[in-house]
N, C-alpha and C. Protein backbone atom coordinates (compact mmCIF):
# COMPACT_ATOMS: atom_id res chain seq x y z
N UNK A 1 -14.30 15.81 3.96
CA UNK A 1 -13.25 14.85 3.73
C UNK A 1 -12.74 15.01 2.29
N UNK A 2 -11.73 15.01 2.15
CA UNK A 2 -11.18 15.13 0.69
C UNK A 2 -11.06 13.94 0.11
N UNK A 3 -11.15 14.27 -1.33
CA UNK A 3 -11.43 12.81 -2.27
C UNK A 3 -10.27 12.90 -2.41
N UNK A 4 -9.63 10.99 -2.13
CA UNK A 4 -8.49 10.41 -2.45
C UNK A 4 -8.97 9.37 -3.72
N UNK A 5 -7.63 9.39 -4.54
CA UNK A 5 -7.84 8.63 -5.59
C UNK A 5 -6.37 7.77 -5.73
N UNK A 6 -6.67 6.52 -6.61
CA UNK A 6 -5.36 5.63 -6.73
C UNK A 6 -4.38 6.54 -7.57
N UNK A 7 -2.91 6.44 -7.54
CA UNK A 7 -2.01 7.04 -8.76
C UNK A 7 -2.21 5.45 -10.22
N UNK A 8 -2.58 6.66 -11.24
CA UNK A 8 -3.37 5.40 -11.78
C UNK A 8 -1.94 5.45 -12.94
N UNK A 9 -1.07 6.28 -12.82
CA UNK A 9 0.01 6.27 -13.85
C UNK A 9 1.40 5.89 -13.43
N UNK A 10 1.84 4.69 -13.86
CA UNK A 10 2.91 3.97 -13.28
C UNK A 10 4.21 5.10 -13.20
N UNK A 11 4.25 6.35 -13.48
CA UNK A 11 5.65 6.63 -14.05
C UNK A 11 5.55 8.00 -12.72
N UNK A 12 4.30 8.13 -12.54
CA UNK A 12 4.27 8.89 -11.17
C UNK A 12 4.29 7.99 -9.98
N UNK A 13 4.23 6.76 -10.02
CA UNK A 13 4.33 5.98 -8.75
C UNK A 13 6.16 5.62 -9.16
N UNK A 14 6.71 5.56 -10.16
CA UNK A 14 7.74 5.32 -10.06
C UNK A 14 9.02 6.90 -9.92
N UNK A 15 8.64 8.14 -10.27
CA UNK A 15 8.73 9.42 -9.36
C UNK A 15 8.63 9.18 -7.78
N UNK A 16 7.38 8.85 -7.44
CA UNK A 16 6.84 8.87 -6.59
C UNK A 16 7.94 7.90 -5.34
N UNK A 17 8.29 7.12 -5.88
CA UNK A 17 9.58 6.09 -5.19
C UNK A 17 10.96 6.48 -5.23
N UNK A 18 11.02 7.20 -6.26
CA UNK A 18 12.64 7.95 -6.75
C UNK A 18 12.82 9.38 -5.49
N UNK A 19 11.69 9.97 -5.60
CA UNK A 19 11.98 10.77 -4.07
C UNK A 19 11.95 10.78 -2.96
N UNK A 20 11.14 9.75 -2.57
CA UNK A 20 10.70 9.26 -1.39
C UNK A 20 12.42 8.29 -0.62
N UNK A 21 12.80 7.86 -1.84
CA UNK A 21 14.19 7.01 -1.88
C UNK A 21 15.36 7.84 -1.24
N UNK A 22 14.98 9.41 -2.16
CA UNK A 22 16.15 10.55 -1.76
C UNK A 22 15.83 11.04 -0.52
N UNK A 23 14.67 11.14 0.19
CA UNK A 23 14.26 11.53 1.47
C UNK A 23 14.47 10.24 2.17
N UNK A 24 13.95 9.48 2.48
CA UNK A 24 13.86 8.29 3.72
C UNK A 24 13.97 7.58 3.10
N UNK A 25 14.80 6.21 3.25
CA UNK A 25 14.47 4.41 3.10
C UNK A 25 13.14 4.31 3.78
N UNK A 26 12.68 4.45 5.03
CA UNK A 26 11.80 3.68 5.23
C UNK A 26 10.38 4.83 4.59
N UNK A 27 10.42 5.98 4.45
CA UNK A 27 9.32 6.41 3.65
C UNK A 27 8.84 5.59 2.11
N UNK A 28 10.12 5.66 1.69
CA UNK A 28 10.12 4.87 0.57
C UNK A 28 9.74 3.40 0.38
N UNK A 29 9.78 2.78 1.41
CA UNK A 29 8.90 1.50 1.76
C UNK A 29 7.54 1.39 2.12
N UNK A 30 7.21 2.62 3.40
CA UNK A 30 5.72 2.45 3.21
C UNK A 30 5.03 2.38 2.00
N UNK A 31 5.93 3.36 1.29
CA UNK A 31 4.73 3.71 0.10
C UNK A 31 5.49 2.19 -1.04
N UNK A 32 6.18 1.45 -1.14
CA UNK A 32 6.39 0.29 -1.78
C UNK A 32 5.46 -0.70 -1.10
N UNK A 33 5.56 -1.02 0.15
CA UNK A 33 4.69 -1.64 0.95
C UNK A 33 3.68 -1.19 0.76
N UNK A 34 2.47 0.08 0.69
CA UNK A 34 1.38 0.31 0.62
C UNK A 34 0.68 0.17 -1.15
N UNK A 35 1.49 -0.06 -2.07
CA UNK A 35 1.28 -0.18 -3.08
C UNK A 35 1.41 -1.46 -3.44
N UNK A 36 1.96 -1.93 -3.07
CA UNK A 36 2.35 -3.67 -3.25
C UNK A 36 1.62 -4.81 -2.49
N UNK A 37 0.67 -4.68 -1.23
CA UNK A 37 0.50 -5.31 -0.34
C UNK A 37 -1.30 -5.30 -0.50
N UNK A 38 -2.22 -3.65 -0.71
CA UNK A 38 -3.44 -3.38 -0.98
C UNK A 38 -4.13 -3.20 0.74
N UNK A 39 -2.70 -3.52 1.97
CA UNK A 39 -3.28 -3.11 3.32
C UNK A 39 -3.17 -1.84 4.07
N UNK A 40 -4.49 -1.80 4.13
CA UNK A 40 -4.72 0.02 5.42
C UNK A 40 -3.48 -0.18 5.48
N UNK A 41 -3.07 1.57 5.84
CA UNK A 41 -2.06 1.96 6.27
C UNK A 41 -2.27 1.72 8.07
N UNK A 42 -2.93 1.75 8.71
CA UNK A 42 -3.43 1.33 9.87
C UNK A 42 -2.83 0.12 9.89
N UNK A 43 -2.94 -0.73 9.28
CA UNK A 43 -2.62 -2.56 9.39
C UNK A 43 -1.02 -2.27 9.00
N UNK A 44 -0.54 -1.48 7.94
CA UNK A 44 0.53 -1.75 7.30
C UNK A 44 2.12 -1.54 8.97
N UNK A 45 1.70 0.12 9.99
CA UNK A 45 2.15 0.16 10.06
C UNK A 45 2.55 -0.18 11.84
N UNK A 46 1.73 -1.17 11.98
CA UNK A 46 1.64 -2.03 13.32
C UNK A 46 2.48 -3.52 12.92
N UNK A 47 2.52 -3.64 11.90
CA UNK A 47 3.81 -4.94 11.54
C UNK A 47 4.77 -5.17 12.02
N UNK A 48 5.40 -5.49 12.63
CA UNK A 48 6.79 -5.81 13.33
C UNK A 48 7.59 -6.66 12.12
N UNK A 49 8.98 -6.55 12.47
CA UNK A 49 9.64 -7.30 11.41
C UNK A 49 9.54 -8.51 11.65
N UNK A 50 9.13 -9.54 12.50
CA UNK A 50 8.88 -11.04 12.63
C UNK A 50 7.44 -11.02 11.82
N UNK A 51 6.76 -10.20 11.32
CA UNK A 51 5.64 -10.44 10.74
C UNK A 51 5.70 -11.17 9.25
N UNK A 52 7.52 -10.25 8.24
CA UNK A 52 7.97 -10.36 7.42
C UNK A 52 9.05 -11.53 7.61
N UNK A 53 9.60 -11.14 8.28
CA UNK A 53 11.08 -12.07 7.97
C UNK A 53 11.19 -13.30 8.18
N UNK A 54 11.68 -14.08 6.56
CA UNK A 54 11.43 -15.64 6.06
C UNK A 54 10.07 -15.84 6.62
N UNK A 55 9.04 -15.24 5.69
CA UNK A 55 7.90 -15.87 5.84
C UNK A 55 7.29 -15.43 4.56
N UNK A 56 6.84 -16.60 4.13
CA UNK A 56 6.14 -16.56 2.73
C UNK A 56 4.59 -15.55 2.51
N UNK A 57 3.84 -15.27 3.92
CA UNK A 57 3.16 -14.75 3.82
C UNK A 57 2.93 -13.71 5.09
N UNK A 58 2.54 -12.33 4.79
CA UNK A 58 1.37 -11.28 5.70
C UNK A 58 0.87 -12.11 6.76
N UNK A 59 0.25 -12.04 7.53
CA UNK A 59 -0.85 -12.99 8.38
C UNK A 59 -1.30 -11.54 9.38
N UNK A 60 -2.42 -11.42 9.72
CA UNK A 60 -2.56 -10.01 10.53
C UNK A 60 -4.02 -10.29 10.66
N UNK A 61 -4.73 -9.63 11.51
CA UNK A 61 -5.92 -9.43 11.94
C UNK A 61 -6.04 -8.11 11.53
N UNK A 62 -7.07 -7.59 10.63
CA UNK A 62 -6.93 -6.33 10.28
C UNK A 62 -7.93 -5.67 11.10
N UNK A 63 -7.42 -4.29 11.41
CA UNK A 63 -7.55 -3.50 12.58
C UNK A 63 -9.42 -2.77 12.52
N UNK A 64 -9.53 -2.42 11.17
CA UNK A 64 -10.66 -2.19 10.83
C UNK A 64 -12.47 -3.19 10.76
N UNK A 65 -11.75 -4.37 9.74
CA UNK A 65 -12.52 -5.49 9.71
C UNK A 65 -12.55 -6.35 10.88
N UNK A 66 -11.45 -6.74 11.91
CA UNK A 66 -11.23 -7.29 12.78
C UNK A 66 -11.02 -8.87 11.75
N UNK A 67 -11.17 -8.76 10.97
CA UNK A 67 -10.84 -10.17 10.04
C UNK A 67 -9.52 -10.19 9.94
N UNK A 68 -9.35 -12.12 9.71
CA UNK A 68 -7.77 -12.63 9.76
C UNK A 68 -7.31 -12.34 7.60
N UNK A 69 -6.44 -12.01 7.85
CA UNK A 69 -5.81 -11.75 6.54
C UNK A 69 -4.70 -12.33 6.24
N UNK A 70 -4.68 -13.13 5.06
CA UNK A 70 -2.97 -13.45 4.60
C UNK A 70 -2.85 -13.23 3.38
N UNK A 71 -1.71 -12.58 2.67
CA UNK A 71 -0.99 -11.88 1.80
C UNK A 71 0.37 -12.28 1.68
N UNK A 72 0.37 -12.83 0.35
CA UNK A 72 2.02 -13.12 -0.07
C UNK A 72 2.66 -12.11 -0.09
N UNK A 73 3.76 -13.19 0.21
CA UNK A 73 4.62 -12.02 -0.16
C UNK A 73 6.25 -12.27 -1.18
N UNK A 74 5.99 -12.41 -1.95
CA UNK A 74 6.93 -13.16 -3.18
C UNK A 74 7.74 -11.64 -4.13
N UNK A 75 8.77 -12.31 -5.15
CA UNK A 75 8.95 -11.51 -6.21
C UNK A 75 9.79 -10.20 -5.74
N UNK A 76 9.95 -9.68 -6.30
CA UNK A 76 11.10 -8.34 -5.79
C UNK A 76 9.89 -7.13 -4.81
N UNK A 77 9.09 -7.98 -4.55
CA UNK A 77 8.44 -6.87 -3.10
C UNK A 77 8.86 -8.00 -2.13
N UNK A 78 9.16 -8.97 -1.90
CA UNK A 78 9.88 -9.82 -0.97
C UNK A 78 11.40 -9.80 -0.91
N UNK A 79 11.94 -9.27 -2.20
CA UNK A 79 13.43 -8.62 -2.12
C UNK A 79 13.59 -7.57 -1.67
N UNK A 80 12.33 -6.97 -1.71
CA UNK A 80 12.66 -5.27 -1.05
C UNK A 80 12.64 -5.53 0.26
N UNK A 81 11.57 -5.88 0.54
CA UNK A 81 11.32 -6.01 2.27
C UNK A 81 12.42 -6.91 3.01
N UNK A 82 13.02 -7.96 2.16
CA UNK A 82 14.19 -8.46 2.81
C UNK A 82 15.43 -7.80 3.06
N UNK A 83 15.81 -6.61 1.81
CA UNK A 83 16.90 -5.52 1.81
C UNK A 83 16.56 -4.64 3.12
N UNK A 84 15.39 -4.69 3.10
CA UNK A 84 14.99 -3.08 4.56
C UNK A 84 15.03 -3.53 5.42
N UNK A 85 14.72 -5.01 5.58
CA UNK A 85 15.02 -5.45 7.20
C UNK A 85 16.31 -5.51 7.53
N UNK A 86 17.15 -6.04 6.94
CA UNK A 86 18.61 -6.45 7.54
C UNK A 86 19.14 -6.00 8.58
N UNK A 87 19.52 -6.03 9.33
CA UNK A 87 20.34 -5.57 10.70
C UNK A 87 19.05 -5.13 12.04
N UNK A 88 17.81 -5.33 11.24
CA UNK A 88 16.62 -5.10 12.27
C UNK A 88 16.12 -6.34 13.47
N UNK A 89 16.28 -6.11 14.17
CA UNK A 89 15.26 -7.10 15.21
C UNK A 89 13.99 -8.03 14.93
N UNK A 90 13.94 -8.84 15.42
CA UNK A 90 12.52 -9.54 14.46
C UNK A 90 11.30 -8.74 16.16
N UNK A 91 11.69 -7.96 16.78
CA UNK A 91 10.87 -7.24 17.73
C UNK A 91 10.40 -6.17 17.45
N UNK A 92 11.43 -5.36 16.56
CA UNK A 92 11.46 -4.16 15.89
C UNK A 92 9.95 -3.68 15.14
N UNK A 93 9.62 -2.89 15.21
CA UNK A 93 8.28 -2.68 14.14
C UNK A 93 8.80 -2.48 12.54
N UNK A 94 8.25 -2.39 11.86
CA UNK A 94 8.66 -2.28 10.39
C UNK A 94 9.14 -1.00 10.12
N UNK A 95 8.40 -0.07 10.62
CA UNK A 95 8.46 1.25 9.92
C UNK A 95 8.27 2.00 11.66
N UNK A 96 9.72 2.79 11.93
CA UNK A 96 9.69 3.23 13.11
C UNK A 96 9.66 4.72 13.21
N UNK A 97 9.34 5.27 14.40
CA UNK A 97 9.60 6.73 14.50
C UNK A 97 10.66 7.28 15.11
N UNK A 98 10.92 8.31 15.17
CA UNK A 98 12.11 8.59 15.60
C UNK A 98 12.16 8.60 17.00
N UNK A 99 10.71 8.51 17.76
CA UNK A 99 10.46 8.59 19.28
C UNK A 99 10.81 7.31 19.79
N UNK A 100 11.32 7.18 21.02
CA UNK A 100 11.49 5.53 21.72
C UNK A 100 10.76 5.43 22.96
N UNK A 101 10.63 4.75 23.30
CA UNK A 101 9.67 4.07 24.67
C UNK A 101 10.21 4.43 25.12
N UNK A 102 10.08 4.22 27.14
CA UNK A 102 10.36 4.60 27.87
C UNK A 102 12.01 3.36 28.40
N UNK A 103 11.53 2.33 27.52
CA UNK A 103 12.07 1.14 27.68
C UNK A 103 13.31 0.70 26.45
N UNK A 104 13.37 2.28 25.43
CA UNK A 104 14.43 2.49 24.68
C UNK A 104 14.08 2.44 23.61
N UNK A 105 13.39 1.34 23.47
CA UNK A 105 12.75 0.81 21.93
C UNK A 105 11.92 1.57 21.09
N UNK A 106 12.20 1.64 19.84
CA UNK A 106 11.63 2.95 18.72
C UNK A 106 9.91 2.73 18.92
N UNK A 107 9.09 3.51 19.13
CA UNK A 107 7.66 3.22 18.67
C UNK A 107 7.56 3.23 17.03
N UNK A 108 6.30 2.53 16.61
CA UNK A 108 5.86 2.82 15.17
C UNK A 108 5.49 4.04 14.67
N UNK A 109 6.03 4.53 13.25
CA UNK A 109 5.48 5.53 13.00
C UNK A 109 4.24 5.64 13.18
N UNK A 110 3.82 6.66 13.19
CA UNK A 110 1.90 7.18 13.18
C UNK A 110 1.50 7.29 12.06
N UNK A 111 0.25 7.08 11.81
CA UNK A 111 -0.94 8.00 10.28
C UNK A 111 -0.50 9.16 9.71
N UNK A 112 -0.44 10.20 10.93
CA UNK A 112 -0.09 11.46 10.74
C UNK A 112 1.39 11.53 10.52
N UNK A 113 2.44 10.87 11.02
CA UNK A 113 3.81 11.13 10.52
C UNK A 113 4.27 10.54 8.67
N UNK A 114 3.48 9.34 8.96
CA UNK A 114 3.38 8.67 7.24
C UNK A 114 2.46 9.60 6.35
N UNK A 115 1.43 10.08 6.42
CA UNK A 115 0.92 11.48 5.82
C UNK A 115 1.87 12.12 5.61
N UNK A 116 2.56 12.86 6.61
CA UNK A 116 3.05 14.23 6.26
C UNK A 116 4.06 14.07 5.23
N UNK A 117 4.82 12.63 5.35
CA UNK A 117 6.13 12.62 4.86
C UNK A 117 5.98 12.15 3.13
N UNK A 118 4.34 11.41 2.95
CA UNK A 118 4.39 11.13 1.81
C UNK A 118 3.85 12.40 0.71
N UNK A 119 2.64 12.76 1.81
CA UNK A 119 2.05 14.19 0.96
C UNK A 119 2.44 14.82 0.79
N UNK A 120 3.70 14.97 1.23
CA UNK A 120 4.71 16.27 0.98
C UNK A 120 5.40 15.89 -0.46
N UNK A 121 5.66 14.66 -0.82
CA UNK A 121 5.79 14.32 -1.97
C UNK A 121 5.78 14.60 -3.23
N UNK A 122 3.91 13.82 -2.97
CA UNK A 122 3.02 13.54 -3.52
C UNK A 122 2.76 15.26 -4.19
N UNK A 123 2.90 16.41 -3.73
CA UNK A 123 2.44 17.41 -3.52
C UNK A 123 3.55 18.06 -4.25
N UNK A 124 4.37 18.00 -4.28
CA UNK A 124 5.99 18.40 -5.16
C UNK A 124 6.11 17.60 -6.57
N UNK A 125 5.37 16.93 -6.50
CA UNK A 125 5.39 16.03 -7.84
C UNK A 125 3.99 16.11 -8.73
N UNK A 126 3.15 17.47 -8.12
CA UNK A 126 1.75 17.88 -8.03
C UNK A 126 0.74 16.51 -8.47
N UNK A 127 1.32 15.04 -7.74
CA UNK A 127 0.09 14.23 -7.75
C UNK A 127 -1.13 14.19 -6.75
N UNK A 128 -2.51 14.54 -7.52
CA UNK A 128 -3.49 14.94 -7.06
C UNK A 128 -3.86 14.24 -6.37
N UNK A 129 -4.91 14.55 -5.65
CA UNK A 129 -6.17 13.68 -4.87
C UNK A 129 -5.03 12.89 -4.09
N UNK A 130 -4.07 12.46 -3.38
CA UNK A 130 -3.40 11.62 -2.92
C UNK A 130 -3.69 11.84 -1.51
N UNK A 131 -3.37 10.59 -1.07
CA UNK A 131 -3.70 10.00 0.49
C UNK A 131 -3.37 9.28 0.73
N UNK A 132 -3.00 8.66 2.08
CA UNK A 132 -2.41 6.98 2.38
C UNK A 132 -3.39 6.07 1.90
N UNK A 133 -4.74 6.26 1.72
CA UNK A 133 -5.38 5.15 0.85
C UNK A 133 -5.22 5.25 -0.55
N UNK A 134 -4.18 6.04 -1.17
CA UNK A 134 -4.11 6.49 -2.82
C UNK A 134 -3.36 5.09 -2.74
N UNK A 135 -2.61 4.25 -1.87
CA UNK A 135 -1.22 3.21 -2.03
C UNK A 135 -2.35 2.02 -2.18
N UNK A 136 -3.48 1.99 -1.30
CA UNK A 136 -4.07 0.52 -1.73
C UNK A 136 -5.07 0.66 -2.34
N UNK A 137 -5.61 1.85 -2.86
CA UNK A 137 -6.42 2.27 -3.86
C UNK A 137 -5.50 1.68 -5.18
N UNK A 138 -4.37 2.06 -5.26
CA UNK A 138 -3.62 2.12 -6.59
C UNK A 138 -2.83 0.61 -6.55
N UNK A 139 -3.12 -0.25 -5.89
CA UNK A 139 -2.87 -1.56 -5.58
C UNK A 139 -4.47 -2.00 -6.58
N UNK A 140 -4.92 -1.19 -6.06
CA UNK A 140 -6.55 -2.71 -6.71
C UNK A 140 -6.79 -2.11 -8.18
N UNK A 141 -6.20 -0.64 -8.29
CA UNK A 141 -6.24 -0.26 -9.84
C UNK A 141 -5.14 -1.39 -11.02
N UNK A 142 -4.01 -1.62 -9.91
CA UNK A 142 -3.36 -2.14 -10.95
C UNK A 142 -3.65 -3.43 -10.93
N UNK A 143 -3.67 -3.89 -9.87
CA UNK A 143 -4.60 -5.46 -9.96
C UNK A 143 -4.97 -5.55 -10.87
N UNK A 144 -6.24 -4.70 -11.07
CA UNK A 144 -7.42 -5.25 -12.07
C UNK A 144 -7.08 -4.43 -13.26
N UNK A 145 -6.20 -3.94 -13.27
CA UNK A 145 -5.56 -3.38 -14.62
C UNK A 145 -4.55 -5.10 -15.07
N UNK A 146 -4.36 -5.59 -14.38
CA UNK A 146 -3.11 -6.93 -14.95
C UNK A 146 -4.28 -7.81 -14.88
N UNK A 147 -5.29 -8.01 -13.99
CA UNK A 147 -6.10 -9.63 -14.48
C UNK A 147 -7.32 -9.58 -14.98
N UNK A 148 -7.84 -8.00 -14.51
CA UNK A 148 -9.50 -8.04 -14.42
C UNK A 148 -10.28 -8.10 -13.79
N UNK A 149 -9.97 -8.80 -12.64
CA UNK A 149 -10.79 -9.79 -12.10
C UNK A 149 -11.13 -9.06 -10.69
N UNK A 150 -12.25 -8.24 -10.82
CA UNK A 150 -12.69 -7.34 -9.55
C UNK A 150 -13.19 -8.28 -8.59
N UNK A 151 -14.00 -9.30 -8.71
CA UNK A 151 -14.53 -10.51 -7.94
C UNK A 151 -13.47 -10.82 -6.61
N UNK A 152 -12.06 -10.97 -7.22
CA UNK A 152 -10.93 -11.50 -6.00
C UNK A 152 -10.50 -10.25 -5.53
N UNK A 153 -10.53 -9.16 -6.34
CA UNK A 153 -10.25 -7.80 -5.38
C UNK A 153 -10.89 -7.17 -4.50
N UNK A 154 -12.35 -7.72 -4.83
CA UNK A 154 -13.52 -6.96 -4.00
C UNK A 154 -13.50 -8.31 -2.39
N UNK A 155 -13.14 -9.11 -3.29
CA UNK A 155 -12.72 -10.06 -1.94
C UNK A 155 -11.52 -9.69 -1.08
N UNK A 156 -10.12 -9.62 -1.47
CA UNK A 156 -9.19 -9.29 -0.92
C UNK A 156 -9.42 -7.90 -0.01
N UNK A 157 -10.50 -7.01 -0.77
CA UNK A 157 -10.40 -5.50 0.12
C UNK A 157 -11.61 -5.34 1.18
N UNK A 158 -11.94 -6.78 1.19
CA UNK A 158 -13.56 -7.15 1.95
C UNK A 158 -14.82 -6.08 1.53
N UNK A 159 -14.68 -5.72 0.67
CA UNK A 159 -15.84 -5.00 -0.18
C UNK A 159 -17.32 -5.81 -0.28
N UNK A 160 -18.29 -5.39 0.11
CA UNK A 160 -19.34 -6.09 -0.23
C UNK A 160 -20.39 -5.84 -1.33
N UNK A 161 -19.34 -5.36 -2.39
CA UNK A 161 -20.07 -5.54 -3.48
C UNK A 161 -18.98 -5.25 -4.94
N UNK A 162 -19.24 -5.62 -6.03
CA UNK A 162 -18.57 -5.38 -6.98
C UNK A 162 -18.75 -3.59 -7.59
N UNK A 163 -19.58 -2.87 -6.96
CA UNK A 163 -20.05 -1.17 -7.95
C UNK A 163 -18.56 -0.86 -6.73
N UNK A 164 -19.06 -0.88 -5.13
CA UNK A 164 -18.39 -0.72 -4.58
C UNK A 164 -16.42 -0.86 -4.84
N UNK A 165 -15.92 -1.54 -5.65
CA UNK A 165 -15.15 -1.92 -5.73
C UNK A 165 -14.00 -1.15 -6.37
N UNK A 166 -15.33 -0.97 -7.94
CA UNK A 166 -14.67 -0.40 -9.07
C UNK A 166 -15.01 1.31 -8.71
N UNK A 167 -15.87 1.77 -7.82
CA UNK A 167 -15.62 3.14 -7.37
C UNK A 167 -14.39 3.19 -6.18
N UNK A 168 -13.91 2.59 -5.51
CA UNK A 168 -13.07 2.40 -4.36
C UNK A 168 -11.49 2.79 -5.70
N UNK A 169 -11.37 1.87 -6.65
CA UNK A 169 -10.15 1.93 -6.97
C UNK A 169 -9.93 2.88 -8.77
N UNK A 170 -11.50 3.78 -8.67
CA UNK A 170 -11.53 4.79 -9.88
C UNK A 170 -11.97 4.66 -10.96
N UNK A 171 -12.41 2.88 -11.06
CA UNK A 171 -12.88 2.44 -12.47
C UNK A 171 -14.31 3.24 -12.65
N UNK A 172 -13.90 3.70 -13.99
CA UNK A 172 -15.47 4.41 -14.34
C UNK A 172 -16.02 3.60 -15.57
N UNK A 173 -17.42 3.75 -16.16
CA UNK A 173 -17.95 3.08 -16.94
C UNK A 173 -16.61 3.41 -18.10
N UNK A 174 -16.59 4.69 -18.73
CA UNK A 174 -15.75 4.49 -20.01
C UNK A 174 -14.59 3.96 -19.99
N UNK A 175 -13.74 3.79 -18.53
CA UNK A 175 -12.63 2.83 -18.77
C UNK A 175 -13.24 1.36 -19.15
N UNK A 176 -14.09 0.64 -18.32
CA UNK A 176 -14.87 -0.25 -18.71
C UNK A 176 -15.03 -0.45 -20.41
N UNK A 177 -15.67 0.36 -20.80
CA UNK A 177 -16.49 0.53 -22.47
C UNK A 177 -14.86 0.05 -23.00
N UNK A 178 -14.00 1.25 -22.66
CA UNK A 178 -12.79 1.14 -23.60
C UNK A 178 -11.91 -0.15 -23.46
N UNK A 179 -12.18 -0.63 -22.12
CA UNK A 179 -11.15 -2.44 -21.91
C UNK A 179 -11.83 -3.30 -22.96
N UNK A 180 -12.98 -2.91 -23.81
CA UNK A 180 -13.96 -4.12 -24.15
C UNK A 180 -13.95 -3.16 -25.37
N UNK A 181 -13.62 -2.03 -26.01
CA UNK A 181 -13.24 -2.06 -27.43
C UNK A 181 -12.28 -3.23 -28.50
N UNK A 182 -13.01 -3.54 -29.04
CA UNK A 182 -12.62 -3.90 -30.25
C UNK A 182 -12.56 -5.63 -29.87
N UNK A 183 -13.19 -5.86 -28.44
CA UNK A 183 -13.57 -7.39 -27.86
C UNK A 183 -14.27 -8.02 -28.42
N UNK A 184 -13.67 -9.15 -29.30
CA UNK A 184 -14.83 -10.17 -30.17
C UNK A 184 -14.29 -11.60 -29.85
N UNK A 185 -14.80 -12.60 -29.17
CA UNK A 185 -14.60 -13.73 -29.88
C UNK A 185 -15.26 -14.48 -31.09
């Protein structure tokens, strides 16, 4: 299995959106949605647009944990997701493929179609180690890069433990050492 890691440098996740933008709108959302949200790509891309639209929060049974989950959804990642829905169905899935049912209606993209389209990217922009878990990997990096606070992340990602947490989203001891240079009260 190849080691995936979070994009721990904002200016390659913001590359990372600038091409994805020039290739697909909705590529360019998974990976806004998978960076913004911290849910499996599994959970992310079984959403239907009634999951989002005018609703203050996520709500989902996640596919892995079988646990109930809710996730805001506020701030210009609730402006984005309101811009991408427009003219969509609240039946519609979020993120569709180009294949339709038998019954007309688009199926959801797959793992493997959201892979190909982001790694191909990811891979032109030579960001390493990347994977569809690099989006909620690099969700709990920046988390706890803005509060700290691994306790509510290791909660939010149902982690059962805090070592677990800070290896899941790349923290190593010397980032640690170095957040706590020059720390005195």
């Amino acid at each position: 299995m190849e080691l995936v890691m979070p994009i721990k440098d904002k200016s390659k996740i913001e590359a990372m959106k600038q091409e994805l933008l020039k290739q697909s709108y909705r590529d360019y959302m998974i990976f806004v949605f998978g960076c913004n949200c911290g849910l499996r790509i599994s959970d992310i891309i079984d959403l239907k647009v009634s999951d989002v639209k005018n609703r203050r929060y996520i709500e989902l049974r996640e596919q892995k944990t079988n646990k109930n989950k809710m996730f805001p959804i506020s701030g210009q990642f609730k402006v984005e997701i309101d811009k991408y829905i427009q003219g969509m169905n609240d039946s519609d899935y979020l993120f569709t493929s180009r294949q339709t049912c038998k019954d007309g209606t688009k199926k959801n993209i797959t793992r493997v179609q959201a892979y190909r389209s982001l790694k191909q990217i990811a891979d032109r922009l030579k960001i390493e180690h990347f994977g569809l878990h690099s989006m909620r990997k690099s969700f709990g990096f920046f988390y706890y890069e803005a509060t700290g606070d691994l306790v509510k992340l290791m909660d939010m990602f149902n982690h059962s433990s805090l070592a677990i947490t800070k290896r899941y989203i790349g923290i190593t001891q010397d980032e640690l050492d170095e957040s706590l240079e020059g720390f005195f009260i």
